[in-house]
Protein backbone atom coordinates (compact mmCIF):
# COMPACT_ATOMS: atom_id res chain seq x y z
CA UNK A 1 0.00 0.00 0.00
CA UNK A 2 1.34 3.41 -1.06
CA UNK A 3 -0.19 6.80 -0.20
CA UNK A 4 -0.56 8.85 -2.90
CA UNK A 5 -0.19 12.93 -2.36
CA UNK A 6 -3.32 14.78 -3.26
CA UNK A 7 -4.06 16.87 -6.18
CA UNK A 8 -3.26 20.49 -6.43
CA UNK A 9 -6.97 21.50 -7.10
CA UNK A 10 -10.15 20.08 -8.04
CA UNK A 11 -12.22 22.77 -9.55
CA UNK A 12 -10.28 25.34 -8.03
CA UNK A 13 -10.65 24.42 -4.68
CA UNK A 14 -7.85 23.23 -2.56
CA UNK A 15 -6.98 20.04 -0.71
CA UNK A 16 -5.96 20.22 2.86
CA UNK A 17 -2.63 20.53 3.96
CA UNK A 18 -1.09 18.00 5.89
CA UNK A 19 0.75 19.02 9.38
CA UNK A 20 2.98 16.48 10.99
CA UNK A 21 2.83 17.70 14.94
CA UNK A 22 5.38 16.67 16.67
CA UNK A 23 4.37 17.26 20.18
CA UNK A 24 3.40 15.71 23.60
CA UNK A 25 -0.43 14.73 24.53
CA UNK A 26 -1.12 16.31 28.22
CA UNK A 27 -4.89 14.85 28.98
CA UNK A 28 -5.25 17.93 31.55
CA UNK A 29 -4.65 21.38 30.95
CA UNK A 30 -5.38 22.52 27.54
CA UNK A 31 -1.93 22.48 25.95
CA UNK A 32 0.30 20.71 23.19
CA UNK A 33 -1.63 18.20 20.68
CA UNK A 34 -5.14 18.59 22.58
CA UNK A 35 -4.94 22.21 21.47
CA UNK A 36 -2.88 21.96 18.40
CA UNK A 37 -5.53 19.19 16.74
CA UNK A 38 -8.51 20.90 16.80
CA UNK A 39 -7.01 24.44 16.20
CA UNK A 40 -5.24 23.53 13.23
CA UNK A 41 -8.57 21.63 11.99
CA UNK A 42 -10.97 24.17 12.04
CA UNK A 43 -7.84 26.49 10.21
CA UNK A 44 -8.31 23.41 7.28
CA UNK A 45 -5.68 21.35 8.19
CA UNK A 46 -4.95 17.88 8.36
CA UNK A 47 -3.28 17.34 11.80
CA UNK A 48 -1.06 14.02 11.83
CA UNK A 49 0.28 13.63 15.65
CA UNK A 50 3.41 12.54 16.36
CA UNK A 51 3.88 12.50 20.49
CA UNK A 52 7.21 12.49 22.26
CA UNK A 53 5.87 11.55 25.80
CA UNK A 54 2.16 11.01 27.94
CA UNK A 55 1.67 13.24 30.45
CA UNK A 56 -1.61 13.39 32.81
CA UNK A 57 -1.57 16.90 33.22
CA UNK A 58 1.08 19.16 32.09
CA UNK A 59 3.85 20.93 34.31
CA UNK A 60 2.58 24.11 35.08
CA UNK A 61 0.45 23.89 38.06
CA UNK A 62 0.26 20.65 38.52
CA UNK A 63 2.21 18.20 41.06
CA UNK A 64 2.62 14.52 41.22
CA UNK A 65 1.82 13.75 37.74
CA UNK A 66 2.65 10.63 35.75
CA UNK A 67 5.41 11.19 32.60
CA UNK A 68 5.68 8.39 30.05
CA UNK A 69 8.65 9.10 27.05
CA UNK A 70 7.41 7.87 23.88
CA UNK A 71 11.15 7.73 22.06
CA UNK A 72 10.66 3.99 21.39
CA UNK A 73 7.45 5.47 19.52
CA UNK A 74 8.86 7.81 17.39
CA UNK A 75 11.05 5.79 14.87
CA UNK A 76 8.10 2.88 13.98
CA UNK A 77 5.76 6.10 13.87
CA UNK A 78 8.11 7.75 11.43
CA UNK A 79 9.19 4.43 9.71
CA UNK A 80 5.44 3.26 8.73
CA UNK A 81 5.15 7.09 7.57
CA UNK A 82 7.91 6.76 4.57
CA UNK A 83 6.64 3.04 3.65
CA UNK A 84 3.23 4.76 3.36
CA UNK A 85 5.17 7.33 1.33
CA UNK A 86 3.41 10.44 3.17
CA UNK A 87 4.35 14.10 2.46
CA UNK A 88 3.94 16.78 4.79
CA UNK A 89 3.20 20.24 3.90
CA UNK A 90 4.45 21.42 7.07
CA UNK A 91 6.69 19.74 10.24
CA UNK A 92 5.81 21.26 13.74
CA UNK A 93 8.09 20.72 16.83
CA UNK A 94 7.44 21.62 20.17
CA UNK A 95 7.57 19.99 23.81
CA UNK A 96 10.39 17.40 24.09
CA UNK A 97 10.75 14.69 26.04
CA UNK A 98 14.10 13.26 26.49
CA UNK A 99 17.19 14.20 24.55
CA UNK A 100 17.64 11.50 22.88
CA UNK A 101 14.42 12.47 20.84
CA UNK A 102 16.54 15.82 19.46
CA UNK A 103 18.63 13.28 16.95
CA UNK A 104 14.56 12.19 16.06
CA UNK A 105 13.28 14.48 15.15
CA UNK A 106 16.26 16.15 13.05
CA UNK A 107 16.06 12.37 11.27
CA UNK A 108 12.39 13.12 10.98
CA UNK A 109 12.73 16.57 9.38
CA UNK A 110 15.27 14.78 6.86
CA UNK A 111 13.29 11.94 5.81
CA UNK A 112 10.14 14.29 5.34
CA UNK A 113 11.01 17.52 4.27
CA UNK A 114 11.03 18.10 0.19
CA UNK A 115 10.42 21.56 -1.51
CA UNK A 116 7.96 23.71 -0.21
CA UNK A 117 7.86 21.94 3.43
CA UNK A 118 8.08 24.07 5.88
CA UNK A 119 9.17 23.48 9.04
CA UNK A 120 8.09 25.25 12.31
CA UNK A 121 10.47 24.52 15.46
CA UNK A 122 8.81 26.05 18.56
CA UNK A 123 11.59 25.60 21.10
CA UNK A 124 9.48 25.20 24.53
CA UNK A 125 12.09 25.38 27.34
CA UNK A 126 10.69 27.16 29.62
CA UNK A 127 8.80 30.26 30.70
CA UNK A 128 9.16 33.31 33.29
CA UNK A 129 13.20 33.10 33.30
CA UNK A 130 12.94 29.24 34.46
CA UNK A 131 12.98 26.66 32.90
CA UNK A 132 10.43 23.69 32.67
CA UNK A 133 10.75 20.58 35.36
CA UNK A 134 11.73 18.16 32.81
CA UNK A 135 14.25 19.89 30.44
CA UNK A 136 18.23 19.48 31.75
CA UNK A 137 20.98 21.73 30.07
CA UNK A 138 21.82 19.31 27.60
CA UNK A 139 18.32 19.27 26.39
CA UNK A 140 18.11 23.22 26.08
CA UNK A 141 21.28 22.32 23.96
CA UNK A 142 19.45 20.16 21.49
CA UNK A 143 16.73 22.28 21.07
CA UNK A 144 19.22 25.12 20.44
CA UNK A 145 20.84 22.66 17.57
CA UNK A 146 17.33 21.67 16.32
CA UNK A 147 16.69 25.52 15.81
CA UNK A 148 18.97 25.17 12.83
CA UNK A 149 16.55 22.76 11.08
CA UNK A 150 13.84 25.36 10.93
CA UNK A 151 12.49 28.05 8.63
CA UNK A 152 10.39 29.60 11.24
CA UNK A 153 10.91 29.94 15.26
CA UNK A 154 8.76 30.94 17.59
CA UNK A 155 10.12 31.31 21.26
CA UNK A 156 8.98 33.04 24.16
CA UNK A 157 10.86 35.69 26.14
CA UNK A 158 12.41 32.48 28.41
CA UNK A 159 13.50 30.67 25.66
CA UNK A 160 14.87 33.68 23.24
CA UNK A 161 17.44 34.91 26.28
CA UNK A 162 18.22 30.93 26.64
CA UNK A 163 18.76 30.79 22.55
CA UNK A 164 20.99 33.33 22.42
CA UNK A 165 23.03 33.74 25.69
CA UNK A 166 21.25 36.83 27.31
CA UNK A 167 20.26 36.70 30.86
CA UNK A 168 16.73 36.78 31.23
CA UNK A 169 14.77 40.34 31.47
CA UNK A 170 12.06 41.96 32.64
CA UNK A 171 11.40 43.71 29.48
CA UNK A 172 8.28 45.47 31.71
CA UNK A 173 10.78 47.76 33.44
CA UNK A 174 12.62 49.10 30.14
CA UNK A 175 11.71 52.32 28.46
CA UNK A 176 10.70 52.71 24.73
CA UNK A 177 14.09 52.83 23.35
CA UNK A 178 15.58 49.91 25.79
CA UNK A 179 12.76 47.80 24.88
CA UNK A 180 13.15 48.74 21.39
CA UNK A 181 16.74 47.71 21.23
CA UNK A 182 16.40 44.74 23.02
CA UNK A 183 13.97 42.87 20.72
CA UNK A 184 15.86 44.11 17.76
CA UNK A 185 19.29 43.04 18.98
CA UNK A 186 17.63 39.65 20.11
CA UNK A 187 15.67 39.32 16.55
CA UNK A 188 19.05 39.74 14.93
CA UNK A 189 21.33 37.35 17.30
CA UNK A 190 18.53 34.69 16.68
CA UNK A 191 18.59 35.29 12.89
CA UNK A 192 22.15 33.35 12.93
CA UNK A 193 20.26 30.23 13.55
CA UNK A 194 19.28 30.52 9.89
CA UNK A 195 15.33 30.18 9.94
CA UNK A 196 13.63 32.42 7.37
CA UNK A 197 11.25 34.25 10.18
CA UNK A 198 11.61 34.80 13.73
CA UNK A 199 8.98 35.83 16.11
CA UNK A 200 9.68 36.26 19.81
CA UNK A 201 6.39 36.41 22.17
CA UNK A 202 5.46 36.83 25.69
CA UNK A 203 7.24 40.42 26.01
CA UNK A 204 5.76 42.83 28.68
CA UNK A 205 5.75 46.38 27.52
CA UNK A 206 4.67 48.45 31.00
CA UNK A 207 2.01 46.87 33.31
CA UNK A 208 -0.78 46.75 31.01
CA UNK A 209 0.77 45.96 27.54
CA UNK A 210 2.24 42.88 25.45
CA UNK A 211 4.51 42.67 22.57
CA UNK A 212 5.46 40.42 19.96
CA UNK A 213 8.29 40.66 17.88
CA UNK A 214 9.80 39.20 14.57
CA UNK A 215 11.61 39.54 12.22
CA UNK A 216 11.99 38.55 8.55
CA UNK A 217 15.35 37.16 8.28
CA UNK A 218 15.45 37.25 4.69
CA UNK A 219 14.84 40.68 3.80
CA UNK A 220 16.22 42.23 7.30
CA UNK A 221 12.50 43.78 7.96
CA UNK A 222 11.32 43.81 11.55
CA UNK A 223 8.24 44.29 13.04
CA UNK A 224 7.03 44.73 16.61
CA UNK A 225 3.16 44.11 17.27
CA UNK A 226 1.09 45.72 20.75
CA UNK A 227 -1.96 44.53 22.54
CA UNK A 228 -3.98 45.00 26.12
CA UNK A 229 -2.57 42.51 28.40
CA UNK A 230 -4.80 40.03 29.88
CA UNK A 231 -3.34 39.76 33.70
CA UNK A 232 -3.31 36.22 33.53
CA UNK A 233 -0.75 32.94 32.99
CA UNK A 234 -3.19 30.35 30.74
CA UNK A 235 -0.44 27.41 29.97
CA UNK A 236 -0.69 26.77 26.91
CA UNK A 237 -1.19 29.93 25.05
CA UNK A 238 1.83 29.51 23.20
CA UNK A 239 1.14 26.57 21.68
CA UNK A 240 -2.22 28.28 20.48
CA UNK A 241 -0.35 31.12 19.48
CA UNK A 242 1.97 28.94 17.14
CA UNK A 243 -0.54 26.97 15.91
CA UNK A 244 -2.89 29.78 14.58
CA UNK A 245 0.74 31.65 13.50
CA UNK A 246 1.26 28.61 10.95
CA UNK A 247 -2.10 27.83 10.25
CA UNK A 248 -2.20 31.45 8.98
CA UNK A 249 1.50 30.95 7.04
CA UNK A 250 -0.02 28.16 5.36
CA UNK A 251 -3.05 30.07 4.63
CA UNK A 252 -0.82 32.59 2.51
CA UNK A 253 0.12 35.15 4.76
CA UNK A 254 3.23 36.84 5.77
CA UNK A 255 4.85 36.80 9.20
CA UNK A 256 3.76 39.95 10.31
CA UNK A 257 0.23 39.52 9.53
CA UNK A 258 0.60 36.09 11.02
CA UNK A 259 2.05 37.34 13.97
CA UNK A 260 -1.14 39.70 14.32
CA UNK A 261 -3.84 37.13 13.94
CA UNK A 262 -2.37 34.66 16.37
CA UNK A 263 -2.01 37.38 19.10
CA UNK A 264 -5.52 38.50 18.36
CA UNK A 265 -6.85 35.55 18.33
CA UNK A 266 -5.14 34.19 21.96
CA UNK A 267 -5.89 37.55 23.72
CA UNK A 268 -9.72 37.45 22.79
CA UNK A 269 -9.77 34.02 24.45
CA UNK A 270 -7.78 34.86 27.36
CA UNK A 271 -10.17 37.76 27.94
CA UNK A 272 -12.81 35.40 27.24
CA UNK A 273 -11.54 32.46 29.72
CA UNK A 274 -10.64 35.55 32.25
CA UNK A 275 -13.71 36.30 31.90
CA UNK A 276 -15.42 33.57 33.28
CA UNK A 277 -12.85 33.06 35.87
CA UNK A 278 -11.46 29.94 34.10
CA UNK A 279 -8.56 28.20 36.50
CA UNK A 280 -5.42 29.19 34.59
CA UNK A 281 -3.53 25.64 35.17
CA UNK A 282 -7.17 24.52 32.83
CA UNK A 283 -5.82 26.65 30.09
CA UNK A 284 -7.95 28.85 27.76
CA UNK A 285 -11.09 28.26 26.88
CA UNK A 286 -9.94 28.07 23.29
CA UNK A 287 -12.61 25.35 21.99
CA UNK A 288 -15.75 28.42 22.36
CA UNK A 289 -13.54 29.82 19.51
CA UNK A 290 -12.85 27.14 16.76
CA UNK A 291 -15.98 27.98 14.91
CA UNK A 292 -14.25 31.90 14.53
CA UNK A 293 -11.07 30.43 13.12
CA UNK A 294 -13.17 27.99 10.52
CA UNK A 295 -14.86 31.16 9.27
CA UNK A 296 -11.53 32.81 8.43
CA UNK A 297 -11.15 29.98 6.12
């Protein structure tokens, strides 16, 4: 049995693109593949999972919770994928489980990546200056290496000072031109990675404002987008916020305007979950707004 790629159109409409994920499931606490899956969906996308570990809940919040690496997983998964001769329109990395799975998923992106592919590497590390319970330095040192397999990053604040050797900040405290230098200067020193686009989120501009930044790394253009801040810490939200970022990439969009309809989109459902006082280790209540992402389609 061989799987045969789709057409480019029937009667000008076309197919959906296929997204290999390669993420962890967390059954509690909207996060990872349960919110990757269904966003990308409604965005017309054909999700394919690929999870590095099982966790019950995820980290943030949560104590006492049961971890299961899937490495052994990984290689059949990806074998049975180039004996069914699959093609991916796009390879998404994010929450690691073990380092061992850094050599994977590079062998992953060079089994399945062919013209046109692109490949997202979201380099989750950490948040808030710390890092996350289960990464170790050598680990933060793979993902830093797998950076160099992408065309697009997307860290946070954490993970961009981690990237590039800068001691974490509290960009909230800077004026207009510190801030402005810093996510410039940052943009740039991530740029030697070699991914076409950068965009760096999670920055605090003042008490009541957030940023995010990017950069086109082909053309040297930057850009730096600003919201309300929602005065709460939803895990998860950056998953959303990459997700929506490359569903809108693969939509036809550039970075910038990406970068504007993924933070619009998580900051009306943070208000939204705020709103109706939803615990923040549950996540956003992301799933009331699916039906708003389909329509953009």
């Amino acid at each position: 049995m061989t799987y045969e790629h789709a057409p480019l159109s029937v009667d000008g409409v076309s197919p959906l693109k296929k997204v290999a994920a390669i993420h962890d499931i967390s059954c509690f606490g909207r996060c990872a593949l349960t919110v990757i899956i269904p966003t990308l969906s409604a965005m017309g996308n054909q999700v394919v999972p690929v999870p590095t570990c099982l966790l019950s809940s995820h980290t943030g919040g949560f104590t006492d919770l049961y971890f299961e690496d899937l490495s052994h997983s990984i290689d059949n998964i990806s074998n049975h994928f180039d004996r069914l001769k699959l093609r991916f329109d796009a390879i998404y990395t994010g929450f690691l489980g073990s380092c061992g799975q850094i050599e994977q998923v590079k062998a992953f992106i060079k089994t399945f990546r062919e013209d046109g592919t692109l490949v997202l590497v979201d380099p989750v590390m950490g948040d808030g200056g710390q890092l996350y319970s289960t990464y170790t330095p050598e680990l933060v040192a793979g993902i830093s290496e797998l950076c160099r397999y992408a065309d697009v990053i997307t860290p946070n604040l954490t993970e961009a000072c981690l990237l590039t050797g800068t001691p974490y900040v509290d960009t909230s405290l800077m004026n207009d031109g510190e801030f402005d230098s810093f996510c410039r200067s940052t943009c740039e020193k991530l740029s030697e990675f070699g991914a076409q686009q950068t965009v760096i989120t999670g920055l605090h501009r003042g008490e009541d404002k957030l940023c995010v930044c990017g950069r086109n790394n082909v053309s040297g253009e930057y850009f730096c987008y600003e919201f309300p801040r929602v005065n709460k810490n939803y895990p998860g939200t950056g998953d959303l916020f990459a997700c929506v970022l490359l569903g809108a990439i693969l939509d036809g969009e550039d970075i910038e305007k990406a970068a504007h309809r993924a933070s619009d989109f998580v900051r009306r459902v943070m208000e939204y979950s705020a709103k109706f006082n939803t615990p923040e280790r549950e996540g956003v209540a992301f799933e009331a707004f699916l039906g708003e992402l389909a329509k953009e389609n």
